[in-house]
N, C-alpha and C. Protein backbone atom coordinates (compact mmCIF):
# COMPACT_ATOMS: atom_id res chain seq x y z
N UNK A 1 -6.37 -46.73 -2.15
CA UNK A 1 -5.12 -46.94 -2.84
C UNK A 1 -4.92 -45.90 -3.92
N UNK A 2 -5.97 -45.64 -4.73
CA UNK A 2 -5.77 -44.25 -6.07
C UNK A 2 -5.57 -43.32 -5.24
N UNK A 3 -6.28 -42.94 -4.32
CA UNK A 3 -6.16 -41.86 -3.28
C UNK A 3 -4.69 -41.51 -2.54
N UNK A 4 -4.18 -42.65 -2.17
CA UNK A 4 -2.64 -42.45 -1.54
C UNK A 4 -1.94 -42.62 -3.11
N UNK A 5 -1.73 -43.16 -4.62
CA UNK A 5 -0.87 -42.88 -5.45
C UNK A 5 -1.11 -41.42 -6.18
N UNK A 6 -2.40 -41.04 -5.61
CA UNK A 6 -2.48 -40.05 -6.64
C UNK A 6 -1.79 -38.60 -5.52
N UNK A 7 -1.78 -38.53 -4.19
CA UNK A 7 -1.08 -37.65 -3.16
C UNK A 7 0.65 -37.63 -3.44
N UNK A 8 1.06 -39.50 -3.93
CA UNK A 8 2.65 -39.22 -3.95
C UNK A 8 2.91 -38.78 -5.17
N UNK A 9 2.19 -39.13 -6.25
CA UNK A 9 2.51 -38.00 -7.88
C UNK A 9 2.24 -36.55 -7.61
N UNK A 10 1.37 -36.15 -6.60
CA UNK A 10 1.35 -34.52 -6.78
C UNK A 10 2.76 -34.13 -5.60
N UNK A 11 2.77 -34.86 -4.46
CA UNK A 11 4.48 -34.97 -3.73
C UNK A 11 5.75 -35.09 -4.74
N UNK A 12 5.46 -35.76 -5.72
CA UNK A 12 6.57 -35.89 -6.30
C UNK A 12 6.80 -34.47 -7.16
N UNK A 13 5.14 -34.07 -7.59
CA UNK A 13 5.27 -33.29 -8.90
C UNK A 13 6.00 -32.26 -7.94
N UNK A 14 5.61 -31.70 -6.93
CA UNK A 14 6.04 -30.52 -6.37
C UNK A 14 7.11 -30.22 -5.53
N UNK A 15 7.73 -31.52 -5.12
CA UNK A 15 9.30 -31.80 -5.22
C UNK A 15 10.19 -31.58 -6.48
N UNK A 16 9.55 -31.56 -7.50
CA UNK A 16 10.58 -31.71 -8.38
C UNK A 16 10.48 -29.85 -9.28
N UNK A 17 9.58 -29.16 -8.37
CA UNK A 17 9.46 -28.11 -9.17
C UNK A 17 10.43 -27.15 -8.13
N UNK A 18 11.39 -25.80 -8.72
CA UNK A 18 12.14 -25.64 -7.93
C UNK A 18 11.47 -24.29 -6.51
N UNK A 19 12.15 -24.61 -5.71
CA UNK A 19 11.14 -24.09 -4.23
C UNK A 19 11.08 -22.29 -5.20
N UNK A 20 10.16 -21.84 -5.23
CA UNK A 20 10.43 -20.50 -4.96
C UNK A 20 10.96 -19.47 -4.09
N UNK A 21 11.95 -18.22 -4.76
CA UNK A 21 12.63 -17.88 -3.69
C UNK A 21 12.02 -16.79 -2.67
N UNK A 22 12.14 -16.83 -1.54
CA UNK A 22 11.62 -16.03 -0.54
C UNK A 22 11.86 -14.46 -0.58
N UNK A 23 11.18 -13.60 -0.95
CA UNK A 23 11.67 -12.50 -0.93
C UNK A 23 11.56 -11.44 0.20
N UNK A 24 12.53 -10.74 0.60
CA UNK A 24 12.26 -9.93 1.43
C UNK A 24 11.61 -8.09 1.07
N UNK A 25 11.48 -7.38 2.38
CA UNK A 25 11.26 -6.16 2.10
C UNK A 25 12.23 -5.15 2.91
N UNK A 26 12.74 -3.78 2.34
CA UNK A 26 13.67 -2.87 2.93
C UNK A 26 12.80 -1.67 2.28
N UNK A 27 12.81 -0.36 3.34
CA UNK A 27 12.52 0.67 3.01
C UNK A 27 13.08 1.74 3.31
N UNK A 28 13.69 2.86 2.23
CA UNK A 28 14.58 4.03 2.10
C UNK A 28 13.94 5.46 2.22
N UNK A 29 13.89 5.88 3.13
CA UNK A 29 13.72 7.27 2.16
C UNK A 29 15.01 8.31 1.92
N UNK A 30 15.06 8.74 0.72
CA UNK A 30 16.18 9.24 -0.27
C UNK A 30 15.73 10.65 -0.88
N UNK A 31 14.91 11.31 0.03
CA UNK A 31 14.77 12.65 -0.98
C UNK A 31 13.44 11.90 -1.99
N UNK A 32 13.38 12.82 -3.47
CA UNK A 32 12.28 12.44 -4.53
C UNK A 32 12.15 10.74 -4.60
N UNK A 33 11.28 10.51 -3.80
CA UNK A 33 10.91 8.89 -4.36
C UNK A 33 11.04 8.16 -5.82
N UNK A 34 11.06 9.74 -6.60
CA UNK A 34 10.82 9.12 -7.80
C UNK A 34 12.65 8.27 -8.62
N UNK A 35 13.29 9.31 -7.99
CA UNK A 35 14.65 8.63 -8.12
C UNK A 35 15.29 7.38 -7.49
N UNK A 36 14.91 7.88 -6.21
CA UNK A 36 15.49 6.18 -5.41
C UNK A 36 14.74 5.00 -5.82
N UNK A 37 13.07 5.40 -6.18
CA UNK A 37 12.77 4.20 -7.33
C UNK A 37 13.58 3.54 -8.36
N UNK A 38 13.83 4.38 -9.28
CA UNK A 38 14.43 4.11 -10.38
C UNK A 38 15.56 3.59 -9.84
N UNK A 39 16.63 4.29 -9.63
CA UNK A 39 18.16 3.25 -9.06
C UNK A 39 17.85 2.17 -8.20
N UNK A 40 16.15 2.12 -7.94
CA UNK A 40 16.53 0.76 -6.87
C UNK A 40 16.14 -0.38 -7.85
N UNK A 41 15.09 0.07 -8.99
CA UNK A 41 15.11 -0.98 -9.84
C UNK A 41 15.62 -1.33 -10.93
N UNK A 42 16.49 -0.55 -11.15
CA UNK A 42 17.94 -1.12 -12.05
C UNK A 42 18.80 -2.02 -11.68
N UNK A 43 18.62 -2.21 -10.18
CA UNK A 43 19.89 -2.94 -9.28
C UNK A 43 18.97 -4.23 -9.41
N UNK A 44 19.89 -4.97 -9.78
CA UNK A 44 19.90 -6.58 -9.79
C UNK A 44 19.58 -7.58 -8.22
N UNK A 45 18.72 -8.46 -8.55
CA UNK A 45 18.41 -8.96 -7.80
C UNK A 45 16.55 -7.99 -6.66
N UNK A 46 16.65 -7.12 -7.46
CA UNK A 46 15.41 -5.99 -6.73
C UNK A 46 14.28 -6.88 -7.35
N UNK A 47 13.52 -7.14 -7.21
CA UNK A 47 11.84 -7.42 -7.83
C UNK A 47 10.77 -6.09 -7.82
N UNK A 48 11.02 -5.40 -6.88
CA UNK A 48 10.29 -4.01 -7.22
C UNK A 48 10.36 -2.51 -6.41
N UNK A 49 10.10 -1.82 -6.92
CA UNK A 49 10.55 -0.79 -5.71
C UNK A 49 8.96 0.16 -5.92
N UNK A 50 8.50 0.42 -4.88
CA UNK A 50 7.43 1.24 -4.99
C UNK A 50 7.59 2.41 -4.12
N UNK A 51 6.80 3.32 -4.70
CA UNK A 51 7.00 4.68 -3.97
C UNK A 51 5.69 5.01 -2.67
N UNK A 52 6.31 5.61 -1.85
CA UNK A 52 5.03 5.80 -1.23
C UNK A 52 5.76 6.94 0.20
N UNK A 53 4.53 7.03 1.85
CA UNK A 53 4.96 7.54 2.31
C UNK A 53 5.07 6.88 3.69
N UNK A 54 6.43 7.42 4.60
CA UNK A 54 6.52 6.70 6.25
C UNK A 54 7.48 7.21 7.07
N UNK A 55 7.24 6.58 8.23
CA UNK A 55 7.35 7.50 9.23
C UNK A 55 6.85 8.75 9.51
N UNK A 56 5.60 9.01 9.11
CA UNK A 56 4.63 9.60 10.34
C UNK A 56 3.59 9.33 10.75
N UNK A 57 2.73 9.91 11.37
CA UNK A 57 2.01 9.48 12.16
C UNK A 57 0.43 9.33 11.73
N UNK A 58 0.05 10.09 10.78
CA UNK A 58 -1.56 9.91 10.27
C UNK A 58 -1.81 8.55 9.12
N UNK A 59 -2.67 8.13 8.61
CA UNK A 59 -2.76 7.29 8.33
C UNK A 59 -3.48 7.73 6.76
N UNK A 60 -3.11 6.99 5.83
CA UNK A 60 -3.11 7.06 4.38
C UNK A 60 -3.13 8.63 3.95
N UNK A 61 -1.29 8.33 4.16
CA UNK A 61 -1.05 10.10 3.69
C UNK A 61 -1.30 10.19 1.72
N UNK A 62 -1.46 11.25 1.63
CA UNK A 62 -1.44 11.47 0.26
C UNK A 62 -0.12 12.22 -0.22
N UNK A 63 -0.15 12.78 -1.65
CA UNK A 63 1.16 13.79 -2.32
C UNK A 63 0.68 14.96 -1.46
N UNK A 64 -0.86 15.40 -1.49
CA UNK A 64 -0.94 16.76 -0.53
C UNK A 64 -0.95 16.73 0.41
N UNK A 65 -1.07 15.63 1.14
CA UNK A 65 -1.13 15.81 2.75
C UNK A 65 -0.28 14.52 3.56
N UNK A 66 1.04 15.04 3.35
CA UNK A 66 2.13 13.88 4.13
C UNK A 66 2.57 14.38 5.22
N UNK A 67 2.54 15.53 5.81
CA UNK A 67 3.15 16.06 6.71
C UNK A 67 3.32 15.01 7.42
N UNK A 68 4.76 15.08 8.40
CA UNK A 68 5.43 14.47 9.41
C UNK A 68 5.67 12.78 8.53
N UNK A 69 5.26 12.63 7.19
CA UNK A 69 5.69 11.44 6.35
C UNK A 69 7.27 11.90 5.68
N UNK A 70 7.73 10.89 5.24
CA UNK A 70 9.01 10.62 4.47
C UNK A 70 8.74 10.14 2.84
N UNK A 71 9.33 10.85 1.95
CA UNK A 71 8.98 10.20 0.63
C UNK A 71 9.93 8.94 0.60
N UNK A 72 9.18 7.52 0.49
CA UNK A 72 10.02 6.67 0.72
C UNK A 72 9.72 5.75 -0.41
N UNK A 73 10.84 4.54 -0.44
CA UNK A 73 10.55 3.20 -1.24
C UNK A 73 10.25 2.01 -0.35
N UNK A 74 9.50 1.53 -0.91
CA UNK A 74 9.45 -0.08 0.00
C UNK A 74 10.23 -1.00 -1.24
N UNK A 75 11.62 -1.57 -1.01
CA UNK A 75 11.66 -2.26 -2.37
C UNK A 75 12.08 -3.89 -1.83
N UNK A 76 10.83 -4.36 -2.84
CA UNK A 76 11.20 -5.99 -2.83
C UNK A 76 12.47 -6.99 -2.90
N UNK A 77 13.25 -7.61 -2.62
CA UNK A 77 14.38 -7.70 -3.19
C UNK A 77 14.50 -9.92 -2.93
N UNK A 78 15.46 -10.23 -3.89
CA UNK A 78 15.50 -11.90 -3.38
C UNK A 78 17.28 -11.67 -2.80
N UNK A 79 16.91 -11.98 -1.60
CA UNK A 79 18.40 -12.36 -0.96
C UNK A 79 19.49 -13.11 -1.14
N UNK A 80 18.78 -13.95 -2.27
CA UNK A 80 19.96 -14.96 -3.07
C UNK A 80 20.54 -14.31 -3.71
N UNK A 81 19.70 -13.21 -4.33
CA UNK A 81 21.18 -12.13 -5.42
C UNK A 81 21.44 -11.05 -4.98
N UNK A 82 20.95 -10.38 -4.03
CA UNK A 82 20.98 -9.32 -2.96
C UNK A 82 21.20 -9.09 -1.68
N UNK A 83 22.26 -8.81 -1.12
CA UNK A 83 22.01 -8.63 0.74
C UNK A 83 21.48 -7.80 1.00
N UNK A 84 20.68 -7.31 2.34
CA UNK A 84 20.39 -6.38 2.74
C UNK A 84 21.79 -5.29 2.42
N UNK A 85 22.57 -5.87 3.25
CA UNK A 85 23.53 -4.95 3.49
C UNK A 85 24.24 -4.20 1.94
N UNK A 86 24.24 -4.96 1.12
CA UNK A 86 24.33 -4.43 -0.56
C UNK A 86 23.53 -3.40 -0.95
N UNK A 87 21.78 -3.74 -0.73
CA UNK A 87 20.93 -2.66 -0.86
C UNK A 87 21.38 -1.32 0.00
N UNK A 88 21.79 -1.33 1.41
CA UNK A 88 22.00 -0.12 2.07
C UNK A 88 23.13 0.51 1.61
N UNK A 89 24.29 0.37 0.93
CA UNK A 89 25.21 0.44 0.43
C UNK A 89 25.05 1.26 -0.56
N UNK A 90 24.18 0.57 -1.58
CA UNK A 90 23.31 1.72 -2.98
C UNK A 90 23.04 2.49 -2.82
N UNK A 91 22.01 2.56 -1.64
CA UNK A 91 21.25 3.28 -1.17
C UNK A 91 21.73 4.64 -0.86
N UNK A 92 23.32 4.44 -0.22
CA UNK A 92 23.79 5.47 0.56
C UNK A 92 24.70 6.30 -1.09
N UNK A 93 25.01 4.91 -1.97
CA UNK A 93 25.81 5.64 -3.20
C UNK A 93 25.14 6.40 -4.14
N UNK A 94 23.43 6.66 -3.69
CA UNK A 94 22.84 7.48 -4.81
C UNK A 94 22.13 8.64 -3.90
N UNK A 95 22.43 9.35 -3.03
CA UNK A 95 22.21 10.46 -2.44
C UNK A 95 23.16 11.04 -1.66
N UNK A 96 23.12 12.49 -1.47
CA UNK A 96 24.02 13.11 -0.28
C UNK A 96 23.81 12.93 0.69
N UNK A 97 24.49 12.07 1.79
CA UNK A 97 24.17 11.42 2.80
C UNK A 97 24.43 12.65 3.84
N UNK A 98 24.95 13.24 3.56
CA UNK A 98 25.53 15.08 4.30
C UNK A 98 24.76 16.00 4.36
N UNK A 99 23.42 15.82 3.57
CA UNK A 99 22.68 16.69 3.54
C UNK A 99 21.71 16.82 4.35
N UNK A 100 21.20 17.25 5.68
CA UNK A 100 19.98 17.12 6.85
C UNK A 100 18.88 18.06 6.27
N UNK A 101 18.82 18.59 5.07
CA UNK A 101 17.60 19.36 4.75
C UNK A 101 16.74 18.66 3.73
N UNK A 102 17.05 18.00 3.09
CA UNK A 102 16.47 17.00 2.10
C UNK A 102 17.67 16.12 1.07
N UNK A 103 17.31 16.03 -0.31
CA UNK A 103 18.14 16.02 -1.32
C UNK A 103 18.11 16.11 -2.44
N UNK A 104 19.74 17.26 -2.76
CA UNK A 104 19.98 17.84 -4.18
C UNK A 104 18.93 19.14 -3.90
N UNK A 105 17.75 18.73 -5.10
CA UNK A 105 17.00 20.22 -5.19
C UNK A 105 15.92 20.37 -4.47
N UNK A 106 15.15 19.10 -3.41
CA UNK A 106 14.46 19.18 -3.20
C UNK A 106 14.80 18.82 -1.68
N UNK A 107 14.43 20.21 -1.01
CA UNK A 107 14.29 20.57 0.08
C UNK A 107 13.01 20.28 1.23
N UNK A 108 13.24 20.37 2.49
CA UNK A 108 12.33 19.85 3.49
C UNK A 108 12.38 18.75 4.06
N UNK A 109 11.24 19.13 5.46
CA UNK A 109 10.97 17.69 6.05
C UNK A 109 10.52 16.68 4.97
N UNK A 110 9.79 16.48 4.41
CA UNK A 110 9.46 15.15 3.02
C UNK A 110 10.43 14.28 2.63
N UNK A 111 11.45 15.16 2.79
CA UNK A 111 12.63 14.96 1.47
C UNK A 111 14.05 14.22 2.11
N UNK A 112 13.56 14.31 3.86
CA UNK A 112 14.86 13.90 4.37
C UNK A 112 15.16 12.38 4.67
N UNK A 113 16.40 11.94 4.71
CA UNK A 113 17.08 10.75 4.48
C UNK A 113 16.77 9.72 5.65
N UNK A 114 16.41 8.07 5.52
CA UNK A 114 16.11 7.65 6.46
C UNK A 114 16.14 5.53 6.11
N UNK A 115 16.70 5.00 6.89
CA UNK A 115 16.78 3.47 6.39
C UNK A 115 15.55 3.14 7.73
N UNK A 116 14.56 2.57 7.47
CA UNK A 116 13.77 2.16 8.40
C UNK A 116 14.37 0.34 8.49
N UNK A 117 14.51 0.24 9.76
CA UNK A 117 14.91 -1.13 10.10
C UNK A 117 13.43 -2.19 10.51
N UNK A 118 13.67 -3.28 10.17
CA UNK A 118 12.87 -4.14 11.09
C UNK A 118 13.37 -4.88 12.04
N UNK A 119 14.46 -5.51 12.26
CA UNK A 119 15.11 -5.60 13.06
C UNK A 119 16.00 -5.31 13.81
N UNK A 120 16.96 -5.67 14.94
CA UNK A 120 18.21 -5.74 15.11
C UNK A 120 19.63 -5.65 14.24
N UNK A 121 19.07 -7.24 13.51
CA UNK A 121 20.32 -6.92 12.31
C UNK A 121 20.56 -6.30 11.08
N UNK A 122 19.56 -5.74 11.19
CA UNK A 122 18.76 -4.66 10.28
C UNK A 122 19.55 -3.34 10.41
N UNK A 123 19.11 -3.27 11.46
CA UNK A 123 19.92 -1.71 12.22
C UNK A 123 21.21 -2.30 12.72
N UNK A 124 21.60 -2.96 12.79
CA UNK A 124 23.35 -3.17 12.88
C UNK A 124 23.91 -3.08 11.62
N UNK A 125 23.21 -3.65 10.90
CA UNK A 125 24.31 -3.32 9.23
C UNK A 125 23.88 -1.83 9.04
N UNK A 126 23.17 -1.41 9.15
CA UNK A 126 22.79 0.59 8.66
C UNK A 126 23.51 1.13 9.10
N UNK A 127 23.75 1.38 10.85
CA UNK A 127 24.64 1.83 11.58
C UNK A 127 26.03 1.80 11.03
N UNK A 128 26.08 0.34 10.41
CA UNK A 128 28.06 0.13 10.40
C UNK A 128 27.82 0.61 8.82
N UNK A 129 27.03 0.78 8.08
CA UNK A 129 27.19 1.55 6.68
C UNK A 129 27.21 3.21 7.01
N UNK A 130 26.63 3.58 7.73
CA UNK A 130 26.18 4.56 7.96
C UNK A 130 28.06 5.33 8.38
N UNK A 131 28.51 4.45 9.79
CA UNK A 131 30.13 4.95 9.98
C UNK A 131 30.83 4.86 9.18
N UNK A 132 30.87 3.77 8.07
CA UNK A 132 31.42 3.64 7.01
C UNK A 132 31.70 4.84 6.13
N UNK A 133 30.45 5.41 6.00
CA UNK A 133 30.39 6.26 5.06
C UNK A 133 30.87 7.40 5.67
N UNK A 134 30.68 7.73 7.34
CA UNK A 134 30.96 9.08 7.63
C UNK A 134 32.65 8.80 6.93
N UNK A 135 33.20 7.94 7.72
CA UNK A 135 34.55 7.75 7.50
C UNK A 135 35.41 8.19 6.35
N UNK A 136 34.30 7.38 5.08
CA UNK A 136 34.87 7.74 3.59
C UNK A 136 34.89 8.70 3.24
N UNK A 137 33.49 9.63 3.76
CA UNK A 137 33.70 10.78 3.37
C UNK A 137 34.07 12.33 3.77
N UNK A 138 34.45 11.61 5.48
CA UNK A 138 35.20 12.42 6.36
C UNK A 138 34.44 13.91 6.55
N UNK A 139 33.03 13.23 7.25
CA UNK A 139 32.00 14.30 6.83
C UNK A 139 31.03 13.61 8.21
N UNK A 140 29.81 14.50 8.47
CA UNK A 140 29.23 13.85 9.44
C UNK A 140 27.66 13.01 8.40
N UNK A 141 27.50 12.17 8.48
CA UNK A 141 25.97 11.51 7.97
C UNK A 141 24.97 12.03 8.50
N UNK A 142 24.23 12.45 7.77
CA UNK A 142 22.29 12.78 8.68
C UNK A 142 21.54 11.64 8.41
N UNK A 143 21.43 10.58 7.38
CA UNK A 143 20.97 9.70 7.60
C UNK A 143 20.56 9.55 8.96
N UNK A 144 19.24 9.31 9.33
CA UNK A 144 18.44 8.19 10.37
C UNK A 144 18.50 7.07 9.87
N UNK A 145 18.85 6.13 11.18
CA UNK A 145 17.98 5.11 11.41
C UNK A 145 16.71 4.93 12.29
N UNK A 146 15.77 4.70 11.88
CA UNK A 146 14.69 4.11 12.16
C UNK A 146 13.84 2.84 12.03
N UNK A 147 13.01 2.92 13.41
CA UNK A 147 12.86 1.65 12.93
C UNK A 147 11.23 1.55 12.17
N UNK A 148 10.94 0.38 11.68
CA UNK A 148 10.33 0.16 10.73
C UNK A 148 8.51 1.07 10.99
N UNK A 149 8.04 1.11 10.26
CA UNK A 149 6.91 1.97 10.18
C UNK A 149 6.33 1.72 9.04
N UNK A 150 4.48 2.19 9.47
CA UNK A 150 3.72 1.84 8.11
C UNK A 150 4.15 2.46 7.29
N UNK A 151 3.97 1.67 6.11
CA UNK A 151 4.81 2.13 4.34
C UNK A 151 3.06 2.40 3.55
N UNK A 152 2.84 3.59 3.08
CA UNK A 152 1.99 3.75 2.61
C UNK A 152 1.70 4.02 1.20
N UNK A 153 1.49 2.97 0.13
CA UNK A 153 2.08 3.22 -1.17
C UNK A 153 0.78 5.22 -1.47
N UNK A 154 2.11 5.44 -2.35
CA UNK A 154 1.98 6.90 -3.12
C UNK A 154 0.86 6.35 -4.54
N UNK A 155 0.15 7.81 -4.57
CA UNK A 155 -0.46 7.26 -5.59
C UNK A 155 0.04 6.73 -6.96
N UNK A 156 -1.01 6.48 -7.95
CA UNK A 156 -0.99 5.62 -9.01
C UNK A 156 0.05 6.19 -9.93
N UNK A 157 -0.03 7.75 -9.82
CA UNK A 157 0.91 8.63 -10.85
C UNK A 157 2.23 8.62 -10.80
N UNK A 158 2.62 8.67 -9.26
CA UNK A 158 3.88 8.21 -8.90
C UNK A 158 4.74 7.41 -8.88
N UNK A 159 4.07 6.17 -8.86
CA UNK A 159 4.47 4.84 -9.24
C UNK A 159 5.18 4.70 -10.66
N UNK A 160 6.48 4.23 -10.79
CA UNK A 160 7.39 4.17 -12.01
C UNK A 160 7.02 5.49 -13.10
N UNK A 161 7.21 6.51 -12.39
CA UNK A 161 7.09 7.82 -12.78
C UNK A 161 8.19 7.94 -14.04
N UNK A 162 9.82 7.53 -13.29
CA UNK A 162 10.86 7.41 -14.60
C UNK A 162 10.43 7.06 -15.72
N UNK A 163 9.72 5.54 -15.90
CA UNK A 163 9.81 4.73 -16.90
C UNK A 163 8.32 5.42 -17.43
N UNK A 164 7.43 5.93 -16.81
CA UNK A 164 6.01 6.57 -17.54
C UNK A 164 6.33 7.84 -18.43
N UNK A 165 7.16 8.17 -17.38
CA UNK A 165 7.42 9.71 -18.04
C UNK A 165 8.95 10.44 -18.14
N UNK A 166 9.64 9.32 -18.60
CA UNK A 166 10.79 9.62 -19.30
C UNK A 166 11.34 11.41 -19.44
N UNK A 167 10.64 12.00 -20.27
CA UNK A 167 11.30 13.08 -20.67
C UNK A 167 10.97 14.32 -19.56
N UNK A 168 9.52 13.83 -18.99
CA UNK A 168 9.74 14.70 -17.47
C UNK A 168 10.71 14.61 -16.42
N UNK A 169 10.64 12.95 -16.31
CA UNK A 169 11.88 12.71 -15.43
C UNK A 169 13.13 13.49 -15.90
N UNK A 170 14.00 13.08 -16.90
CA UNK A 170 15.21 13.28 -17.28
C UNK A 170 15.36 14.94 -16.94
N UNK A 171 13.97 15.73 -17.56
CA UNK A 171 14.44 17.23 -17.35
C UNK A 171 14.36 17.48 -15.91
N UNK A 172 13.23 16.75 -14.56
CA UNK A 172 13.65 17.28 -13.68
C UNK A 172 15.13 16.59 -12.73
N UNK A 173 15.57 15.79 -13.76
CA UNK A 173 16.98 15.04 -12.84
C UNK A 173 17.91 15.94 -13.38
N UNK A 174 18.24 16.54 -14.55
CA UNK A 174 18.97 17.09 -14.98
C UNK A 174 18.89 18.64 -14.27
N UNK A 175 17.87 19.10 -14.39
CA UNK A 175 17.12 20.61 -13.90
C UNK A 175 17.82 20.54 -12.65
N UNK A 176 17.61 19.73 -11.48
CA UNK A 176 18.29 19.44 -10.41
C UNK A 176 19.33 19.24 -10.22
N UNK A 177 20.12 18.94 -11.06
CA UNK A 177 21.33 18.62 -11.05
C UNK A 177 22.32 17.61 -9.98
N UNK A 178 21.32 16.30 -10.40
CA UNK A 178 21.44 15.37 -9.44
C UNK A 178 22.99 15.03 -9.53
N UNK A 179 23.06 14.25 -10.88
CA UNK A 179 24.03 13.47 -11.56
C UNK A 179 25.18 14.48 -10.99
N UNK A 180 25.09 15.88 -11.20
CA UNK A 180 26.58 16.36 -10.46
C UNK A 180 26.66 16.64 -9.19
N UNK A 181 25.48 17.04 -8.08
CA UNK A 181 25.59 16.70 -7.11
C UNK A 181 26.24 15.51 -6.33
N UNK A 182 25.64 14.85 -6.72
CA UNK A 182 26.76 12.94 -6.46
C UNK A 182 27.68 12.61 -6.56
N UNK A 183 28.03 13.63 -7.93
CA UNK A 183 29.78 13.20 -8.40
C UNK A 183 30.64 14.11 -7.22
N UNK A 184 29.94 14.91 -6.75
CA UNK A 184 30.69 16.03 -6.31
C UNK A 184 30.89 15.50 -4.49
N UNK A 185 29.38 14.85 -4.49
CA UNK A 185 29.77 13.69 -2.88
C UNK A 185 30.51 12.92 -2.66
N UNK A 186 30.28 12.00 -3.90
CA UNK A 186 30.90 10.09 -4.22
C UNK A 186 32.24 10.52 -5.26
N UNK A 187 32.18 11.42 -6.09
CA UNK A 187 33.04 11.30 -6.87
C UNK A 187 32.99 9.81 -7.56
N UNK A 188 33.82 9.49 -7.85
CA UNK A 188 33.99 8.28 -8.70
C UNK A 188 33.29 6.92 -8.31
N UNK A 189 32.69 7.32 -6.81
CA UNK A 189 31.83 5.79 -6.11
C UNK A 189 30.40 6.10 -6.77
N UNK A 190 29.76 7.25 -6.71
CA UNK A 190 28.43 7.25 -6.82
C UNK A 190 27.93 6.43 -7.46
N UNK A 191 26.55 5.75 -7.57
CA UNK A 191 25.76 4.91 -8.22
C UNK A 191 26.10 3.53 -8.45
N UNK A 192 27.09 3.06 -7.53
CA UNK A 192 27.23 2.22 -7.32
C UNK A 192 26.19 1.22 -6.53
């Protein structure tokens, strides 16, 4: 009898605590990881964005040795305050989606643009963002879609690089000349 009242007080206790929310995962690559970090964790509803490398083929690439990798984000997000389809949207409003060589100042295979899907409806909303955007911007997209692939976090240094190192960041975003690159894509949409 203590045994079955003491099972419905911990039923009750944990009924009454609220469910935690389920979070999902989406991964970008955007050119410098270190930027699509940062704008992905300013955006509301994100829980984290980490940097790292994917889509290729060797296994625990490093900063020196990524060849055939993508500098990418894996970012956490809760779907109650975020859609997928919102995140891909950002995604596309903080880089030159026109660009097939990388982006802004940083050039190469590493650097080039890519939404890795895990599913179906995954890659149906990318695709219809993806026309979207050719449309808006009456331009052709290099964006890939792909589908999902090991995400290999980047090392320790890389990780929230913005927020560690502020005044490096700012001079190489500025040095690059991101902020007017974008305006000059999105004009008045960018960073949205």
């Amino acid at each position: 009898m203590r045994t079955l009242a003491l099972l419905t007080l911990l039923a009750a206790a944990a009924a009454a605590q609220p469910a935690a929310a389920a979070t999902r995962t989406a991964v970008f690559a955007g050119g410098c990881f270190w930027s699509v970090e940062k704008f992905f964790e300013a955006t509301p509803g994100v829980t984290s964005a980490v940097s790292g490398y994917a889509g290729g083929a060797s296994a625990n690439p490093t900063y020196e040795n990524h060849s055939g990798h993508l500098e990418a984000v894996r970012v956490t997000y809760d779907p109650d305050k975020i859609s997928y389809a919102q995140l891909v949207e950002r995604f596309y409003r903080n880089i030159d989606p026109t660009d097939p060589n990388g982006q802004i100042c940083d050039k190469g295979p590493s650097y080039r643009t890519a939404v890795f899907v895990s599913n179906a409806t995954e890659r149906q909303v990318a695709e219809a963002e993806k026309a979207r955007v050719e449309k808006l911007l009456g331009a052709r997209v290099t964006v890939t879609t792909r589908n999902a692939a090991p995400f290999w976090m980047a090392e320790g240094y890389h990780q929230d690089f913005a927020k560690k190192n502020p005044v490096q960041y700012e001079r190489y975003r500025i040095g690059c000349g991101r902020d007017r690159a974008l305006k000059v894509v999105w004009g008045g949409l960018a960073g949205r």
